[in-house]
Protein backbone atom coordinates (compact mmCIF):
# COMPACT_ATOMS: atom_id res chain seq x y z
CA UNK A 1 0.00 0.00 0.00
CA UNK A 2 3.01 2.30 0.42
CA UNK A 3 3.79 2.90 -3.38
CA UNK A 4 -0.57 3.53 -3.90
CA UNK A 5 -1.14 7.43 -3.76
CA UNK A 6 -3.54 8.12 -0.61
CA UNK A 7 -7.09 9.26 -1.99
CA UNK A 8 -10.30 10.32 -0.24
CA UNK A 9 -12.01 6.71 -1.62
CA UNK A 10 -9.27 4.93 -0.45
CA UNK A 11 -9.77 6.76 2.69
CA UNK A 12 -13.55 6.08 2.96
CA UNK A 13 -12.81 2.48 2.11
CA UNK A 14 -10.41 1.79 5.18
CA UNK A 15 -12.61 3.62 7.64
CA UNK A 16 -15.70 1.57 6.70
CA UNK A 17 -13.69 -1.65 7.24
CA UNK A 18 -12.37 -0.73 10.42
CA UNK A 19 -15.67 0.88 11.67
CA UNK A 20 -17.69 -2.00 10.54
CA UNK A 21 -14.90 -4.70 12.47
CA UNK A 22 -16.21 -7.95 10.53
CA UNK A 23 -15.45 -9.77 7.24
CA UNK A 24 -17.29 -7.50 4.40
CA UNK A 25 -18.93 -8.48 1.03
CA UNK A 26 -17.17 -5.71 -1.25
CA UNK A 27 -21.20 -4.61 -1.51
CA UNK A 28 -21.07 -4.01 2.40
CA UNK A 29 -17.84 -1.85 2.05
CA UNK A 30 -19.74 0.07 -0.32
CA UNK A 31 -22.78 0.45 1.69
CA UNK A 32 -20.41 1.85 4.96
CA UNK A 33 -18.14 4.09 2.42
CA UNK A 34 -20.57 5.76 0.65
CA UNK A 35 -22.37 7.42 3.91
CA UNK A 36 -19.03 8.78 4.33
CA UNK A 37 -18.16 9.40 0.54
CA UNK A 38 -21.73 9.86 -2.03
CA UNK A 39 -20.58 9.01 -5.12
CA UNK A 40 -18.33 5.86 -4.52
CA UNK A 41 -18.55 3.22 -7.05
CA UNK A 42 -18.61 -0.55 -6.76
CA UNK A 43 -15.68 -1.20 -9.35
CA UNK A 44 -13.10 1.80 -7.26
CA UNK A 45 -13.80 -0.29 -3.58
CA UNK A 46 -13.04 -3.84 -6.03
CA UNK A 47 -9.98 -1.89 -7.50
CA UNK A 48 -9.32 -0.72 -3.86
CA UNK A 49 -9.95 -4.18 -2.28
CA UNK A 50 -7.66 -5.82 -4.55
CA UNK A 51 -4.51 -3.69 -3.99
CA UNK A 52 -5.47 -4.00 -0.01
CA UNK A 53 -5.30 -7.17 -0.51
CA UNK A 54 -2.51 -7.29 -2.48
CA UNK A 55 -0.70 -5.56 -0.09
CA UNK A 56 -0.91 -7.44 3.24
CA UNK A 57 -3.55 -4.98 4.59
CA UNK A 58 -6.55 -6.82 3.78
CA UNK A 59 -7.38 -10.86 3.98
CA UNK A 60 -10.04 -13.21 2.07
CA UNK A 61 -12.52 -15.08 3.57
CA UNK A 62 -14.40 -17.21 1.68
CA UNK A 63 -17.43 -19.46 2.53
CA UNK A 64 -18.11 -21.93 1.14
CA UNK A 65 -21.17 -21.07 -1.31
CA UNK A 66 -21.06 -17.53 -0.71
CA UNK A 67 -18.27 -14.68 -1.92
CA UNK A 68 -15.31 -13.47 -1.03
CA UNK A 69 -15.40 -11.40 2.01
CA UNK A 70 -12.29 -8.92 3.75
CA UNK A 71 -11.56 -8.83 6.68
CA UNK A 72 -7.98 -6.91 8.40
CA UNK A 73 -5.12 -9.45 7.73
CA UNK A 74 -2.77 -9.86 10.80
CA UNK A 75 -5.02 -11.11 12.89
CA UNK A 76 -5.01 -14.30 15.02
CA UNK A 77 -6.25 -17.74 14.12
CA UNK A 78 -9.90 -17.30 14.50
CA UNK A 79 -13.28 -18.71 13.26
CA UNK A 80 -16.61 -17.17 11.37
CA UNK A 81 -20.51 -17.35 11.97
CA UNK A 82 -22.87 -16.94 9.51
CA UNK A 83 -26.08 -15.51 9.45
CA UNK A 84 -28.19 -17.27 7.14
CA UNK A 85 -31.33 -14.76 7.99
CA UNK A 86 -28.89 -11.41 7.49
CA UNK A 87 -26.13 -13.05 5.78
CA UNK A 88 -23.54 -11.08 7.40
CA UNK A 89 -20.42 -13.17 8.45
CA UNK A 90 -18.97 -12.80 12.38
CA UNK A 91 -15.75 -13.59 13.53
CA UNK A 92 -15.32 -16.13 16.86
CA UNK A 93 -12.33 -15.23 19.04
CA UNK A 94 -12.08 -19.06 20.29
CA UNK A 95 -11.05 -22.07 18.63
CA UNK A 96 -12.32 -25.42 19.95
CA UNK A 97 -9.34 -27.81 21.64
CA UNK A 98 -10.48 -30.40 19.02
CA UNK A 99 -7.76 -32.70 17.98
CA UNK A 100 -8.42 -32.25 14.45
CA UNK A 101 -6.03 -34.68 13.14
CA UNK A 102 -7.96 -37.39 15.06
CA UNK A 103 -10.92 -36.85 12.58
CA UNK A 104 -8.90 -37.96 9.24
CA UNK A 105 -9.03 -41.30 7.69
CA UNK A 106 -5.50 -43.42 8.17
CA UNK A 107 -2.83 -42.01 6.10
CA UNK A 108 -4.44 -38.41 5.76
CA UNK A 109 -2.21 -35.64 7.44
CA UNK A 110 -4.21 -31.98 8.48
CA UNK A 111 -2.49 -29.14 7.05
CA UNK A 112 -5.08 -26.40 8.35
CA UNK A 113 -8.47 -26.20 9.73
CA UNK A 114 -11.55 -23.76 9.03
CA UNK A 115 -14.88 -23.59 10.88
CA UNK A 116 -17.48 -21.90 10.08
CA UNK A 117 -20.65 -21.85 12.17
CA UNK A 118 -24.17 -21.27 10.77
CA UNK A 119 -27.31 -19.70 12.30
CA UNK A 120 -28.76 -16.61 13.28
CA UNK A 121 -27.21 -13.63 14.50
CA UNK A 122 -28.90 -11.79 17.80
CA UNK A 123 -30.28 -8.92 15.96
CA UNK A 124 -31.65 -11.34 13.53
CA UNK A 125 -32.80 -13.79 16.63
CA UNK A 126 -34.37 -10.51 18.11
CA UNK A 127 -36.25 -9.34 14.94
CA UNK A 128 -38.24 -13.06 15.28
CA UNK A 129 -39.38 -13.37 18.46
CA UNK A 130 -42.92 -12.69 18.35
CA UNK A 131 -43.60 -9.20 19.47
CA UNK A 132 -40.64 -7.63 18.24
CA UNK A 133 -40.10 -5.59 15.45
């Protein structure tokens, strides 16, 4: 990111990913950036995303059937719920003491694991409990 001239999308761009503090759909970046920046395009934050990313700055996540996400690279190993009612993706601070390896058929050897819980998020949870709006 050094050599990449600092502009005001740019700007816009980093601030919604560190305001919002999840892994983003390049749509959700967008969404954040634009209250900030009216105007901002969907191809600039893609352009944007991929030199982040590029750079060290940002990291993919990717679920399986959904896209890409970006979240701040750096971070430690962590995990990711899903929303299936808001689709938004979480990250979990824990990792279970499984003994992953013990899973594998004979011969297999684990290189890395990846969880990836599914359900719904509180707000989401909230919004359906009868009574609520």
């Amino acid at each position: 990111m050094s050599q990449d001239r600092k502009t005001k999308q740019r700007d816009a761009i980093l601030a919604a990913i560190e305001r919002l503090g999840r892994p983003l759909k390049a749509q959700e970046i967008l969404d954040e950036a634009s209250g900030e920046l009216p105007g901002l395009g969907l191809a600039t934050v893609y352009r944007n995303i991929r030199r982040l990313v590029e750079s060290g700055w940002l990291a993919e996540v990717e679920v399986m059937g959904e896209g890409k996400r970006y979240e701040r690279a750096g971070k430690h190993h962590h995990h990711h719920f899903h929303c299936q009612d808001c689709d938004r993706l979480f990250e979990l601070e824990d990792c279970p003491d499984v003994d992953f390896a013990s899973l594998l058929p004979e011969g297999f050897r684990l290189a890395a694991h990846e969880l990836v819980l599914t359900g719904s998020c509180a707000s989401c949870e909230r919004q359906s409990l009868p009574g609520q709006s």
